[in-house]
PDB file of N, CA and C in Angstrom:
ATOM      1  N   UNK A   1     -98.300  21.207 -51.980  1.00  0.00           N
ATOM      2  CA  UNK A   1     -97.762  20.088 -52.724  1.00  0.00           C
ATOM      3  C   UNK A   1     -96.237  20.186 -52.832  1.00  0.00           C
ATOM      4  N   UNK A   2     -95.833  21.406 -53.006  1.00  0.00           N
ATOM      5  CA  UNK A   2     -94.380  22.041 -52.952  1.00  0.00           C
ATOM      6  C   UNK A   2     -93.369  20.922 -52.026  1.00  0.00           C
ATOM      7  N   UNK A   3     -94.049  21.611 -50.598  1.00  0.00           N
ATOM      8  CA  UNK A   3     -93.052  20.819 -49.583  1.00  0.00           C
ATOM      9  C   UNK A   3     -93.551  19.401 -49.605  1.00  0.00           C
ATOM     10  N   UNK A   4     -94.237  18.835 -49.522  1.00  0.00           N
ATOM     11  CA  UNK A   4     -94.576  17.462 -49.911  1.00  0.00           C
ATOM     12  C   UNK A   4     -94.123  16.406 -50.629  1.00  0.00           C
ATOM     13  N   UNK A   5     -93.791  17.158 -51.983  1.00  0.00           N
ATOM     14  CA  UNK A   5     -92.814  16.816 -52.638  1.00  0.00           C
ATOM     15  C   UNK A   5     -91.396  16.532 -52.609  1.00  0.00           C
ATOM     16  N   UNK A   6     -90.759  17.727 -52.036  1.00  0.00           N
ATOM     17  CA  UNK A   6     -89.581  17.808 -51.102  1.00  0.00           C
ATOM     18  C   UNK A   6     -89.303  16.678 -50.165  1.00  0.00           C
ATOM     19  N   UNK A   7     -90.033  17.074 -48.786  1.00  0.00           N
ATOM     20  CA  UNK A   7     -90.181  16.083 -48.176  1.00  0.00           C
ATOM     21  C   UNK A   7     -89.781  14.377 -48.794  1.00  0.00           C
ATOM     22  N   UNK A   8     -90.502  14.194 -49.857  1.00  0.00           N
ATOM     23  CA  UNK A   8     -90.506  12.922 -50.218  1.00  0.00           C
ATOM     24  C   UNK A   8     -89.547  12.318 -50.769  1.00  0.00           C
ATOM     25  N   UNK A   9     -88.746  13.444 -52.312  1.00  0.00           N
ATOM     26  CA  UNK A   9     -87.755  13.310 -52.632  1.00  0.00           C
ATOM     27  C   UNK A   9     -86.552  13.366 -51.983  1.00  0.00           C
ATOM     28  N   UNK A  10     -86.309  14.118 -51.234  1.00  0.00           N
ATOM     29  CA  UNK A  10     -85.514  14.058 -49.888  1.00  0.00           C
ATOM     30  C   UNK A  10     -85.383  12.367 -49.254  1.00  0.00           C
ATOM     31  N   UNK A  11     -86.197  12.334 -48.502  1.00  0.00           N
ATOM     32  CA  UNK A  11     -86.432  11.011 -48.068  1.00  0.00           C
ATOM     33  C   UNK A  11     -86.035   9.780 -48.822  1.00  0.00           C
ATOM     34  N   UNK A  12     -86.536   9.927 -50.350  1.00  0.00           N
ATOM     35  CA  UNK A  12     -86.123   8.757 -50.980  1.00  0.00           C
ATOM     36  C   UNK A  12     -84.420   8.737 -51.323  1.00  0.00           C
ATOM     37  N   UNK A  13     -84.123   9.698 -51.681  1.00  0.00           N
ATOM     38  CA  UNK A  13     -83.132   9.904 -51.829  1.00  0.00           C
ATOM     39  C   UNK A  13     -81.613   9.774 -50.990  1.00  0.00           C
ATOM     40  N   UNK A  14     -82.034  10.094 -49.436  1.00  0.00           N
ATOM     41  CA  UNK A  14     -81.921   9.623 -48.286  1.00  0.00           C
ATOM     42  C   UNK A  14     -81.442   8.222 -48.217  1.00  0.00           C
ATOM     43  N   UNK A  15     -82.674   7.824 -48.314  1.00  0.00           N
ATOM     44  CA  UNK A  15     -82.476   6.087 -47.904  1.00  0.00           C
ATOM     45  C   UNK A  15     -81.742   5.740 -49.173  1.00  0.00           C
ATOM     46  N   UNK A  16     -82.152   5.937 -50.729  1.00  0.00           N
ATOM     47  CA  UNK A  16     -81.043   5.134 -51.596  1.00  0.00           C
ATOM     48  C   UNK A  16     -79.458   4.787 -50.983  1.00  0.00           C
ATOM     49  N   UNK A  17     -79.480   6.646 -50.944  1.00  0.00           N
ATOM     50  CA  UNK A  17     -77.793   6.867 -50.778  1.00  0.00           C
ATOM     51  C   UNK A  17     -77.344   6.422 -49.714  1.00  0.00           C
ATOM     52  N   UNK A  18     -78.225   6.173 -48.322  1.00  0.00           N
ATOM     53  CA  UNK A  18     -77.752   5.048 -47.015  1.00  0.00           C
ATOM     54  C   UNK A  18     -77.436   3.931 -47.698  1.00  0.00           C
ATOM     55  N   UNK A  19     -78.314   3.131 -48.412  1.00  0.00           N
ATOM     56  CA  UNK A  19     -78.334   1.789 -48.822  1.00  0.00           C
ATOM     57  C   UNK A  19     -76.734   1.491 -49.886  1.00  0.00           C
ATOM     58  N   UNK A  20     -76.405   2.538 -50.619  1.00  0.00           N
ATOM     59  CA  UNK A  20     -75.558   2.520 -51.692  1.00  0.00           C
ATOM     60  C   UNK A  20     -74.277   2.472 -50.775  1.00  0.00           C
ATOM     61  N   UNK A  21     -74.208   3.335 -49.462  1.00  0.00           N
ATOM     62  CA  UNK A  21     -73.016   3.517 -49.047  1.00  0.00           C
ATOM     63  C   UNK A  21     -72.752   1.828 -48.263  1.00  0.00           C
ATOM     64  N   UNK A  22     -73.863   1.444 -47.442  1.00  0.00           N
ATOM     65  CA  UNK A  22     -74.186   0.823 -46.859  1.00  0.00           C
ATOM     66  C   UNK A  22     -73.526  -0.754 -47.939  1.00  0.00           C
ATOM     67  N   UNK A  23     -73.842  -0.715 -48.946  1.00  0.00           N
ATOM     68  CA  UNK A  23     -72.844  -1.668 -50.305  1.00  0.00           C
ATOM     69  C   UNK A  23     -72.185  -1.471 -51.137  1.00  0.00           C
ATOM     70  N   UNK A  24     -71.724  -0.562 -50.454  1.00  0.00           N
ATOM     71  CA  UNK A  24     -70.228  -0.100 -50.967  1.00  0.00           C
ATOM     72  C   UNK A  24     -70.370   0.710 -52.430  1.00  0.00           C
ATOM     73  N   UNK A  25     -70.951   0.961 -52.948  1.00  0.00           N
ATOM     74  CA  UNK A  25     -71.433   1.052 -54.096  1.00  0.00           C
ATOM     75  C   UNK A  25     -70.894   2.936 -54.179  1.00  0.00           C
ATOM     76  N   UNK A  26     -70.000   3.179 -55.114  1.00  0.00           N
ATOM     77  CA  UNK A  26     -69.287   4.200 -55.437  1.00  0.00           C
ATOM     78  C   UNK A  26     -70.148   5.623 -55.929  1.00  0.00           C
ATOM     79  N   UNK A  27     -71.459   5.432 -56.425  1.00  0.00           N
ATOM     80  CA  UNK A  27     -72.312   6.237 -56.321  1.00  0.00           C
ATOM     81  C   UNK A  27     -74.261   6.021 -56.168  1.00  0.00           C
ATOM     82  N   UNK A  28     -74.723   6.887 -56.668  1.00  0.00           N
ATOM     83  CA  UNK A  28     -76.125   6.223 -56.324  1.00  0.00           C
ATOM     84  C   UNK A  28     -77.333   7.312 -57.521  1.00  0.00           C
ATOM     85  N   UNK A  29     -77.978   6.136 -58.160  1.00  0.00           N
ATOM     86  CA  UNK A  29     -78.981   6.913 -58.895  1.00  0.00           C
ATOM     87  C   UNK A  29     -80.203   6.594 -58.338  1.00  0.00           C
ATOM     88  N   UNK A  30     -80.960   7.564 -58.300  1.00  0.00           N
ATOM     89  CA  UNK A  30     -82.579   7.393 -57.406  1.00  0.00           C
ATOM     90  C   UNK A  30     -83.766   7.881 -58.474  1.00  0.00           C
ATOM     91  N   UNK A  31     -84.742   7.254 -58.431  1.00  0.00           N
ATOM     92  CA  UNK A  31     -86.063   7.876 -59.074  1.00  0.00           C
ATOM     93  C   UNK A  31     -87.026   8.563 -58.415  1.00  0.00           C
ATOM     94  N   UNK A  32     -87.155   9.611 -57.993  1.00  0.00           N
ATOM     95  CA  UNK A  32     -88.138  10.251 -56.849  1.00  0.00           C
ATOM     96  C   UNK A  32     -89.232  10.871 -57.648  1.00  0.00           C
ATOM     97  N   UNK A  33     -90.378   9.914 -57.137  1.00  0.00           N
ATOM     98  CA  UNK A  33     -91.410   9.899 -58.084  1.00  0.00           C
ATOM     99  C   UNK A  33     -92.228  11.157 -57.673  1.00  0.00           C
ATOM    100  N   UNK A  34     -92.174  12.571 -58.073  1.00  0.00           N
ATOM    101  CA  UNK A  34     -92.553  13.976 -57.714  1.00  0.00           C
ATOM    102  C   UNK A  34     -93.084  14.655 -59.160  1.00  0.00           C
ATOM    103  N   UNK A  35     -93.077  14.094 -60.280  1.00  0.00           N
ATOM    104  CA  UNK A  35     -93.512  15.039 -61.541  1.00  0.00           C
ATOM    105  C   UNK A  35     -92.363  15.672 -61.987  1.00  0.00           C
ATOM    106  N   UNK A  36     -92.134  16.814 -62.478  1.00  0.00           N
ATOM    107  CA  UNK A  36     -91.340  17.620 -63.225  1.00  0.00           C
ATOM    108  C   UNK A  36     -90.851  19.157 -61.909  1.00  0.00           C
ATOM    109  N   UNK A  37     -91.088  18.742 -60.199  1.00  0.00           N
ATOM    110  CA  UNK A  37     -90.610  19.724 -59.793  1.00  0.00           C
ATOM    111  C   UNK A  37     -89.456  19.372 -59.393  1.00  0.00           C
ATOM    112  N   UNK A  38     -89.068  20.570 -60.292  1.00  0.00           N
ATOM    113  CA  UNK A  38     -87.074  20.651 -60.542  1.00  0.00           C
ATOM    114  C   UNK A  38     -86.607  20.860 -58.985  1.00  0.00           C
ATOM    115  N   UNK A  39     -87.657  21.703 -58.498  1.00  0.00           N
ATOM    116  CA  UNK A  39     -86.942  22.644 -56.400  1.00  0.00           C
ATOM    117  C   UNK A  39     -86.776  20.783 -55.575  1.00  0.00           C
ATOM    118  N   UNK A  40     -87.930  20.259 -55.827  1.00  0.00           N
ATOM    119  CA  UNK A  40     -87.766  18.843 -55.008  1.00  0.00           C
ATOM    120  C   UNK A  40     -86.556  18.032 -55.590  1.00  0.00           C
ATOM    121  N   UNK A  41     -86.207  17.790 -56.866  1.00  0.00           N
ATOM    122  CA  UNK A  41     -85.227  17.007 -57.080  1.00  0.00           C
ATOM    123  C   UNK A  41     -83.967  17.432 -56.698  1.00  0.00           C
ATOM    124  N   UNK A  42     -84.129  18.754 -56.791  1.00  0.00           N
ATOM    125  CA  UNK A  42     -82.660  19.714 -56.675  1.00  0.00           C
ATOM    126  C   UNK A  42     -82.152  19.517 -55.284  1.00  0.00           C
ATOM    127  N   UNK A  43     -83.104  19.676 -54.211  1.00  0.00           N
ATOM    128  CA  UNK A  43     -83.435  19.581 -52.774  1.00  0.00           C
ATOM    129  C   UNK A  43     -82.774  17.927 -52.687  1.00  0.00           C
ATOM    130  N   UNK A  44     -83.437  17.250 -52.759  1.00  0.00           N
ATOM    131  CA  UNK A  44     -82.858  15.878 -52.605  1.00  0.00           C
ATOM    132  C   UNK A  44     -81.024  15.523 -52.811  1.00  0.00           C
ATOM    133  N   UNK A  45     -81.039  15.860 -54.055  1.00  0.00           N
ATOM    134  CA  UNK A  45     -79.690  15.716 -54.414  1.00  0.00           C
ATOM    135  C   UNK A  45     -78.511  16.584 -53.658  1.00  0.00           C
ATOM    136  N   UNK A  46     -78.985  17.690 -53.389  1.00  0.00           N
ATOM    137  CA  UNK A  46     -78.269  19.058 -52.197  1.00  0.00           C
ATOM    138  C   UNK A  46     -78.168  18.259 -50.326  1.00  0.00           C
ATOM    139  N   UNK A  47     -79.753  17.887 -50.193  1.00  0.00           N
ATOM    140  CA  UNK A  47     -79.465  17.153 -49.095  1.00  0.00           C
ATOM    141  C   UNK A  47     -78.628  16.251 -48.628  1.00  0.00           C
ATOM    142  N   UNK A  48     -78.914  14.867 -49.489  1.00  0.00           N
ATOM    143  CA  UNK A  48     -78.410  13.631 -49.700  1.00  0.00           C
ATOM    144  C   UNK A  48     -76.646  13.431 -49.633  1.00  0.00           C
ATOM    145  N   UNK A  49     -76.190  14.789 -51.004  1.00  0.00           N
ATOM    146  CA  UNK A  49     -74.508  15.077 -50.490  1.00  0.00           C
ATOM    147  C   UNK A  49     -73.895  15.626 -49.379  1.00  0.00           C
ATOM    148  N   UNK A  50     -75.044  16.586 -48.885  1.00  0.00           N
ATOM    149  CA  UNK A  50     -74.864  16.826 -47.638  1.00  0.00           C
ATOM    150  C   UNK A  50     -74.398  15.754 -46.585  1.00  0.00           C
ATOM    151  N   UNK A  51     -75.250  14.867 -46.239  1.00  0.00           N
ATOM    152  CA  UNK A  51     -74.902  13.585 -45.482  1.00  0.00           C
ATOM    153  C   UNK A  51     -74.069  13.019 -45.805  1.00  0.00           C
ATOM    154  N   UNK A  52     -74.006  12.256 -47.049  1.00  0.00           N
ATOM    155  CA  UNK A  52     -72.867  11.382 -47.560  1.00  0.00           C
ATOM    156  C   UNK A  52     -72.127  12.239 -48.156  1.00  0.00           C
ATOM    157  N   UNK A  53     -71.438  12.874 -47.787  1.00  0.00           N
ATOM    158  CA  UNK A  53     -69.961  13.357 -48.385  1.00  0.00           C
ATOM    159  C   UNK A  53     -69.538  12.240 -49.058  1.00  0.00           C
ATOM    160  N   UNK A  54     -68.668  13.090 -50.437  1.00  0.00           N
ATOM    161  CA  UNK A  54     -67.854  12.005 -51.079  1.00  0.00           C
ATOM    162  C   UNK A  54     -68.369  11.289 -52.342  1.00  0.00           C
ATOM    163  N   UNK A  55     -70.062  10.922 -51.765  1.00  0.00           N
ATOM    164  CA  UNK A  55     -70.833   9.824 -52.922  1.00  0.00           C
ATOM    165  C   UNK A  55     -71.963  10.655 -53.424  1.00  0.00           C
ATOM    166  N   UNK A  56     -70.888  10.527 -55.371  1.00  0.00           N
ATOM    167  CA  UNK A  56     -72.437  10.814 -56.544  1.00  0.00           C
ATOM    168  C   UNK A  56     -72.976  10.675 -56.119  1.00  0.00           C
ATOM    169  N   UNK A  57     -74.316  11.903 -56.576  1.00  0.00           N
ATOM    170  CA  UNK A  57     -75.786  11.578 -56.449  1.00  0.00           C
ATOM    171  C   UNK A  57     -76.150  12.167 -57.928  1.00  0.00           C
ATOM    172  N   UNK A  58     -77.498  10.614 -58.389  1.00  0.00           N
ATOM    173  CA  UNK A  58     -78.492  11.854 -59.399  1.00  0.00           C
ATOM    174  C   UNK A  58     -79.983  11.504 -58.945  1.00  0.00           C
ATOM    175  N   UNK A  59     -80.716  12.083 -58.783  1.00  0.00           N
ATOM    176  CA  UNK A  59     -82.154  12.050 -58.484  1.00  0.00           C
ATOM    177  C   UNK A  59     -82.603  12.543 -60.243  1.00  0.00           C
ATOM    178  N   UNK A  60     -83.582  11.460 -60.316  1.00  0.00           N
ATOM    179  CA  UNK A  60     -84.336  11.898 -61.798  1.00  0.00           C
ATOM    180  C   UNK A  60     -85.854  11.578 -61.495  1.00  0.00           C
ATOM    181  N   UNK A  61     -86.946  12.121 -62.138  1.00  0.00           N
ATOM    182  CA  UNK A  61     -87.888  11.942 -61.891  1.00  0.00           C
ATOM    183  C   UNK A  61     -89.190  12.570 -63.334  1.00  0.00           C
ATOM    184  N   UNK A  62     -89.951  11.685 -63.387  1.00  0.00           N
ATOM    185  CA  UNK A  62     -90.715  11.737 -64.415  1.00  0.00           C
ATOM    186  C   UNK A  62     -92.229  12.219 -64.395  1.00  0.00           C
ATOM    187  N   UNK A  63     -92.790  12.223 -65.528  1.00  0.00           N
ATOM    188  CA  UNK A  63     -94.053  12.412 -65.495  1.00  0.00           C
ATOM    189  C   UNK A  63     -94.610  12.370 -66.784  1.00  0.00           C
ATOM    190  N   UNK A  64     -95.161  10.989 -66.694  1.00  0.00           N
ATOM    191  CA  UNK A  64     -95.659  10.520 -67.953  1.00  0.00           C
ATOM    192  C   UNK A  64     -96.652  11.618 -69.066  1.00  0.00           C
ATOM    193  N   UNK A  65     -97.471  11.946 -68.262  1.00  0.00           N
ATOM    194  CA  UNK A  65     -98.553  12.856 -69.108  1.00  0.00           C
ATOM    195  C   UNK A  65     -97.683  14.224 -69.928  1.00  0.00           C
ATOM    196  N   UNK A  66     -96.598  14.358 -69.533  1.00  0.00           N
ATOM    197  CA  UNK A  66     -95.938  15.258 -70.607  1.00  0.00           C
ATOM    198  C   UNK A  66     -95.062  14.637 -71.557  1.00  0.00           C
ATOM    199  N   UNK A  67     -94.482  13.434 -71.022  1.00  0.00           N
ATOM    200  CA  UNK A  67     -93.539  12.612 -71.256  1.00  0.00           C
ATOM    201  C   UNK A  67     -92.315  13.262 -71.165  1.00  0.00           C
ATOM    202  N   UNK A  68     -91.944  13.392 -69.755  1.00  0.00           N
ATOM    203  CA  UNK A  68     -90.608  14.280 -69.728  1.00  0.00           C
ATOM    204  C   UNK A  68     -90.176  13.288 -68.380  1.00  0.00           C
ATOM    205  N   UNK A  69     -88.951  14.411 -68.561  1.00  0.00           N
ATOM    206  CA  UNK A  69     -88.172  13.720 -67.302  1.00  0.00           C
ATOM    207  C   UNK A  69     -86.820  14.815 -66.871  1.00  0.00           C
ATOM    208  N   UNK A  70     -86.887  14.666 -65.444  1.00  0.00           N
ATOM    209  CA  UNK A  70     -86.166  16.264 -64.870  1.00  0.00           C
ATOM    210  C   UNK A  70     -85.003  14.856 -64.476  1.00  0.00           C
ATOM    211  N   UNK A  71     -84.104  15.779 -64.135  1.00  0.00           N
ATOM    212  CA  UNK A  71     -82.323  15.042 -63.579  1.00  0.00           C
ATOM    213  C   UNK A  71     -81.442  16.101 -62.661  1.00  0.00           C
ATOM    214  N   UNK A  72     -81.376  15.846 -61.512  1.00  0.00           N
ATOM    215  CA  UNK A  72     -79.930  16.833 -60.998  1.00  0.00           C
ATOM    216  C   UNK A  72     -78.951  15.465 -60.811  1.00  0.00           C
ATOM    217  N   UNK A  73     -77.900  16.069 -61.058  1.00  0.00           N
ATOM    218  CA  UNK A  73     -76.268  15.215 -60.166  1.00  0.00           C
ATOM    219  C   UNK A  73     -75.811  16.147 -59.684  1.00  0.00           C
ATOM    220  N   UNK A  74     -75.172  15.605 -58.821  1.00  0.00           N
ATOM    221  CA  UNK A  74     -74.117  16.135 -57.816  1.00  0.00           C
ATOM    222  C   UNK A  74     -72.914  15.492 -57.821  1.00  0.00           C
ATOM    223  N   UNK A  75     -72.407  15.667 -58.299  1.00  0.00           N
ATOM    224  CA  UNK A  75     -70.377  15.152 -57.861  1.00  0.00           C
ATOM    225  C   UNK A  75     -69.585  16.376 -56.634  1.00  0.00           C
ATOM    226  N   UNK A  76     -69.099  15.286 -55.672  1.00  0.00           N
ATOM    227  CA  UNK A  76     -68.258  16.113 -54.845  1.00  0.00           C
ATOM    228  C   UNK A  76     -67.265  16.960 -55.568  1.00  0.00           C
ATOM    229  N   UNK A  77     -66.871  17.877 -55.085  1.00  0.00           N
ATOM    230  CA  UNK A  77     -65.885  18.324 -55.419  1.00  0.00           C
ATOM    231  C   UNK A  77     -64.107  17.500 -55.354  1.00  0.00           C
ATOM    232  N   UNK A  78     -64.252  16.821 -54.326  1.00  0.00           N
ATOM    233  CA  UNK A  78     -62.990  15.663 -54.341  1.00  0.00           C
ATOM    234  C   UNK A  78     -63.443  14.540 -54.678  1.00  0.00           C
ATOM    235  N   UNK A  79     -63.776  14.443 -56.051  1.00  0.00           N
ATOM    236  CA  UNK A  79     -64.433  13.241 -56.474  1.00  0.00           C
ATOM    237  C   UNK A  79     -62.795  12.989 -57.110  1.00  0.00           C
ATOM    238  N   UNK A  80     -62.904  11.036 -57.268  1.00  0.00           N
ATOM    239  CA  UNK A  80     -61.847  11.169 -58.144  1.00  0.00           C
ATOM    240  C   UNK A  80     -61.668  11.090 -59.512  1.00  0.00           C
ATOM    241  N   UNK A  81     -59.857  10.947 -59.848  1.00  0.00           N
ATOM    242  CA  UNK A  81     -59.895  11.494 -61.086  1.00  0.00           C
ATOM    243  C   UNK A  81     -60.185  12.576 -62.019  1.00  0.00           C
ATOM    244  N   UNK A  82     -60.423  13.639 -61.482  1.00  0.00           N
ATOM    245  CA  UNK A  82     -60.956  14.917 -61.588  1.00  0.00           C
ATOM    246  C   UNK A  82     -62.591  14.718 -62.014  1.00  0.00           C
ATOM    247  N   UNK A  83     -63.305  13.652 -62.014  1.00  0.00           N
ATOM    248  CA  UNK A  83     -64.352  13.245 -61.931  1.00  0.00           C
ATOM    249  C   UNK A  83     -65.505  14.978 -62.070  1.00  0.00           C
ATOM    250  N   UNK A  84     -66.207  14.794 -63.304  1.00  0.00           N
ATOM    251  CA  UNK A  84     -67.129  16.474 -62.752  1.00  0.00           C
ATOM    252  C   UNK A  84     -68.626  15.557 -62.961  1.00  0.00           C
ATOM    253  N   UNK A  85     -69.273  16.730 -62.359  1.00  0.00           N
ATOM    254  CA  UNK A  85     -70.628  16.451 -62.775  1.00  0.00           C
ATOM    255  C   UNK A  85     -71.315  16.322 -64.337  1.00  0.00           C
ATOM    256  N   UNK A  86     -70.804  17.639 -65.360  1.00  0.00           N
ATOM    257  CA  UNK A  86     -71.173  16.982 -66.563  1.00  0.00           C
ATOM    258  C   UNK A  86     -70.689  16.243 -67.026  1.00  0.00           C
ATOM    259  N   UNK A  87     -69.626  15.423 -66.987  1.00  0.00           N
ATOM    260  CA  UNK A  87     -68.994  14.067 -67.336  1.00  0.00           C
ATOM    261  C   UNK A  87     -70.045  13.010 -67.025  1.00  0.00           C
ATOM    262  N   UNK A  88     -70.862  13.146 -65.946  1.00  0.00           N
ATOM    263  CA  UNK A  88     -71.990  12.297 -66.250  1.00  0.00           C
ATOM    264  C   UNK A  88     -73.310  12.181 -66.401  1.00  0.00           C
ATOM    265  N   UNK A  89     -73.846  13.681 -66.154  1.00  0.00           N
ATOM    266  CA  UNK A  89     -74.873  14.208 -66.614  1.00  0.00           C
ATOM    267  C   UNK A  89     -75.271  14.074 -68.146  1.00  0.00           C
ATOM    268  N   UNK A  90     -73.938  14.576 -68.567  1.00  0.00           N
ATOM    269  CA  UNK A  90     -74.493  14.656 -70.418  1.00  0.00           C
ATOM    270  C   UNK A  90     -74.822  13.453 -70.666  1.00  0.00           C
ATOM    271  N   UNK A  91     -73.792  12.607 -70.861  1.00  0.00           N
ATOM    272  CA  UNK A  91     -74.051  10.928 -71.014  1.00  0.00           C
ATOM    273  C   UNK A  91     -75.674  10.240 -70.230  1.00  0.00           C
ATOM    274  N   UNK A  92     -75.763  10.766 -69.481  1.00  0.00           N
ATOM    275  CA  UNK A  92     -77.217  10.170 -68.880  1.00  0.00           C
ATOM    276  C   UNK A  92     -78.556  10.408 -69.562  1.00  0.00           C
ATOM    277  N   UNK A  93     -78.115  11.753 -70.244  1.00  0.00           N
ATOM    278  CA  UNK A  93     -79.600  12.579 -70.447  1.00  0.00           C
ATOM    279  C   UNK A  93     -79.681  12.038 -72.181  1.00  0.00           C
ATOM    280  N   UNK A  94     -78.815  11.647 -72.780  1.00  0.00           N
ATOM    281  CA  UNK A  94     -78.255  11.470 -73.921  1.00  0.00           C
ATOM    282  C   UNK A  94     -79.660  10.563 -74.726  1.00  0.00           C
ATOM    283  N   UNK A  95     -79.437   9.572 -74.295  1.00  0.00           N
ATOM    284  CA  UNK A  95     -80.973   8.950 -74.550  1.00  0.00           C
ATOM    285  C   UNK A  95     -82.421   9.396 -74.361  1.00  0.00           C
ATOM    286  N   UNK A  96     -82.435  10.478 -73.500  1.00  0.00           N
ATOM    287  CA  UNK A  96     -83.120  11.303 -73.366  1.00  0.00           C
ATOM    288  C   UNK A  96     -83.615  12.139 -74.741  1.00  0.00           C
ATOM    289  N   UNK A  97     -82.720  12.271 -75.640  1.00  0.00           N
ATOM    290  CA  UNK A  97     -82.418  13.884 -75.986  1.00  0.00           C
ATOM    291  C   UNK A  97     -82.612  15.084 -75.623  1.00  0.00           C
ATOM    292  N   UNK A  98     -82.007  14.869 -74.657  1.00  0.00           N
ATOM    293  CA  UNK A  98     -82.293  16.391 -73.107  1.00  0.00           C
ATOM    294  C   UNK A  98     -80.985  17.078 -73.486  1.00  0.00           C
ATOM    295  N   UNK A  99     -81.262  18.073 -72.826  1.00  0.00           N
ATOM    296  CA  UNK A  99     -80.348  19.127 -72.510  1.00  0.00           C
ATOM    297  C   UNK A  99     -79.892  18.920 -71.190  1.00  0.00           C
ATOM    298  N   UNK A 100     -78.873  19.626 -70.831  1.00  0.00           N
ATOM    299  CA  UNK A 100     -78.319  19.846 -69.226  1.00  0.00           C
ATOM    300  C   UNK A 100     -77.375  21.274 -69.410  1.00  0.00           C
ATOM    301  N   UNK A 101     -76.869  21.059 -68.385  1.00  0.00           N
ATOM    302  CA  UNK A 101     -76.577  22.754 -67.587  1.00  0.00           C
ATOM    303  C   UNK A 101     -76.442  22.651 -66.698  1.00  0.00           C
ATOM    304  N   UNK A 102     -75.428  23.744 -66.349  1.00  0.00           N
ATOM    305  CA  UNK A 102     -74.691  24.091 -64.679  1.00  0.00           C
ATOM    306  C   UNK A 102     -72.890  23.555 -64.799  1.00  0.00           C
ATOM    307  N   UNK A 103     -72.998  22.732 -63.620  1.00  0.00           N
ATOM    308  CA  UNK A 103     -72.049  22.398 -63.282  1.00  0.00           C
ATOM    309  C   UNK A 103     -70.884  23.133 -62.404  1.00  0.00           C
ATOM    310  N   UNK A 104     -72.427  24.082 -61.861  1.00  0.00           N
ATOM    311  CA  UNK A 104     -71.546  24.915 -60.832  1.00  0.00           C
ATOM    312  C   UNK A 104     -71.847  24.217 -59.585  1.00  0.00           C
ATOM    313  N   UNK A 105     -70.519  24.268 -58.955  1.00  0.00           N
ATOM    314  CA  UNK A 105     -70.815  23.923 -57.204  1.00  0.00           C
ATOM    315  C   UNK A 105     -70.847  22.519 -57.233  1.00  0.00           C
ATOM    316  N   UNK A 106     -70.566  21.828 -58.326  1.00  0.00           N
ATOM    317  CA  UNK A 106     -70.816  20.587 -58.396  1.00  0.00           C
ATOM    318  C   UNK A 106     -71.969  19.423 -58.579  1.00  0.00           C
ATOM    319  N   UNK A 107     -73.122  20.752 -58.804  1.00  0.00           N
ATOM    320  CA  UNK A 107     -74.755  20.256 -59.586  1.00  0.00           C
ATOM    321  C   UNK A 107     -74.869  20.619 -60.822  1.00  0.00           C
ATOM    322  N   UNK A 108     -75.151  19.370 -61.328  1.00  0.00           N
ATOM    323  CA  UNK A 108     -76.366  20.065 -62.647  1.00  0.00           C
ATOM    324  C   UNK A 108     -77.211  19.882 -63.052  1.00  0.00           C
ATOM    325  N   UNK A 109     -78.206  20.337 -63.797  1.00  0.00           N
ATOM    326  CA  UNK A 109     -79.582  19.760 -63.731  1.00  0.00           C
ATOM    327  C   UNK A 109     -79.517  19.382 -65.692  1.00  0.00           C
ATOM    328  N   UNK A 110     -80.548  18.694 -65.912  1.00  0.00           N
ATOM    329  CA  UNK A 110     -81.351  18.137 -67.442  1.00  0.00           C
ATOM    330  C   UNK A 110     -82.654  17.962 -67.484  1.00  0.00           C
ATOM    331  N   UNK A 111     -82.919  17.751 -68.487  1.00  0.00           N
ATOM    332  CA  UNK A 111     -84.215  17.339 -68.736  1.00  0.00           C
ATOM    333  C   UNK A 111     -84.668  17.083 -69.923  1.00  0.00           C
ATOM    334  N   UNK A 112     -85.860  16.099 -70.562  1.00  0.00           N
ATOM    335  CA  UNK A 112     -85.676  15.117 -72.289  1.00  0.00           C
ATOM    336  C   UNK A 112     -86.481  14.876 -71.898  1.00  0.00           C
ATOM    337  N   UNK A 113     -87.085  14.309 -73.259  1.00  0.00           N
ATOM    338  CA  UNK A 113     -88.381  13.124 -73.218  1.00  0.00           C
ATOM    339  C   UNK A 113     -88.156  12.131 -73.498  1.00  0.00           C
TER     340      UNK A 113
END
């Protein structure tokens, strides 16, 4: 189920961030519908900047029966304005009442109900 997951979130994540660059659109939020595995969302969001240099990413993804919800972003490192990743992580998860963390390398992950 592991790689499956992967696989999928990857993929979706993929095509958002084609489509976002594709309209110009300065960054890109995706829902990759996988449950609460943090390795697949993390994977997606790692991939996805990979390709598109340059353009935010956050992959978030849920799972009702706990009522939670996982989050990575990614901000480039030459993002502008000194632009970081928890600058928009915190604010996202906020409604959440999640936590977040990292902001190394330019990922970080959250998670709330």
């Amino acid at each position: 189920m592991g790689k499956e997951n992967i696989q999928k979130a990857v993929k979706t994540a993929i095509d958002a961030a084609e489509a976002a660059v594709s309209e110009g659109k300065p960054f890109c939020v995706i829902h990759a519908d996988v449950g609460l595995d943090t390795t697949a969302v993390r994977e997606a969001v790692v991939k996805a900047m990979d390709r598109f240099k340059g353009l935010p990413i956050m992959v978030f993804s849920t799972d009702e029966a706990s009522n939670k919800a996982v989050i990575y972003a990614g901000v480039p490192a030459d993002a502008p304005n000194g632009f970081k990743v928890l600058d928009w992580l915190t604010p996202s998860i906020a409604p959440l009442k999640g936590k977040g963390g990292g902001g190394k390398n330019g990922l970080a992950q959250g998670q709330g109900k």
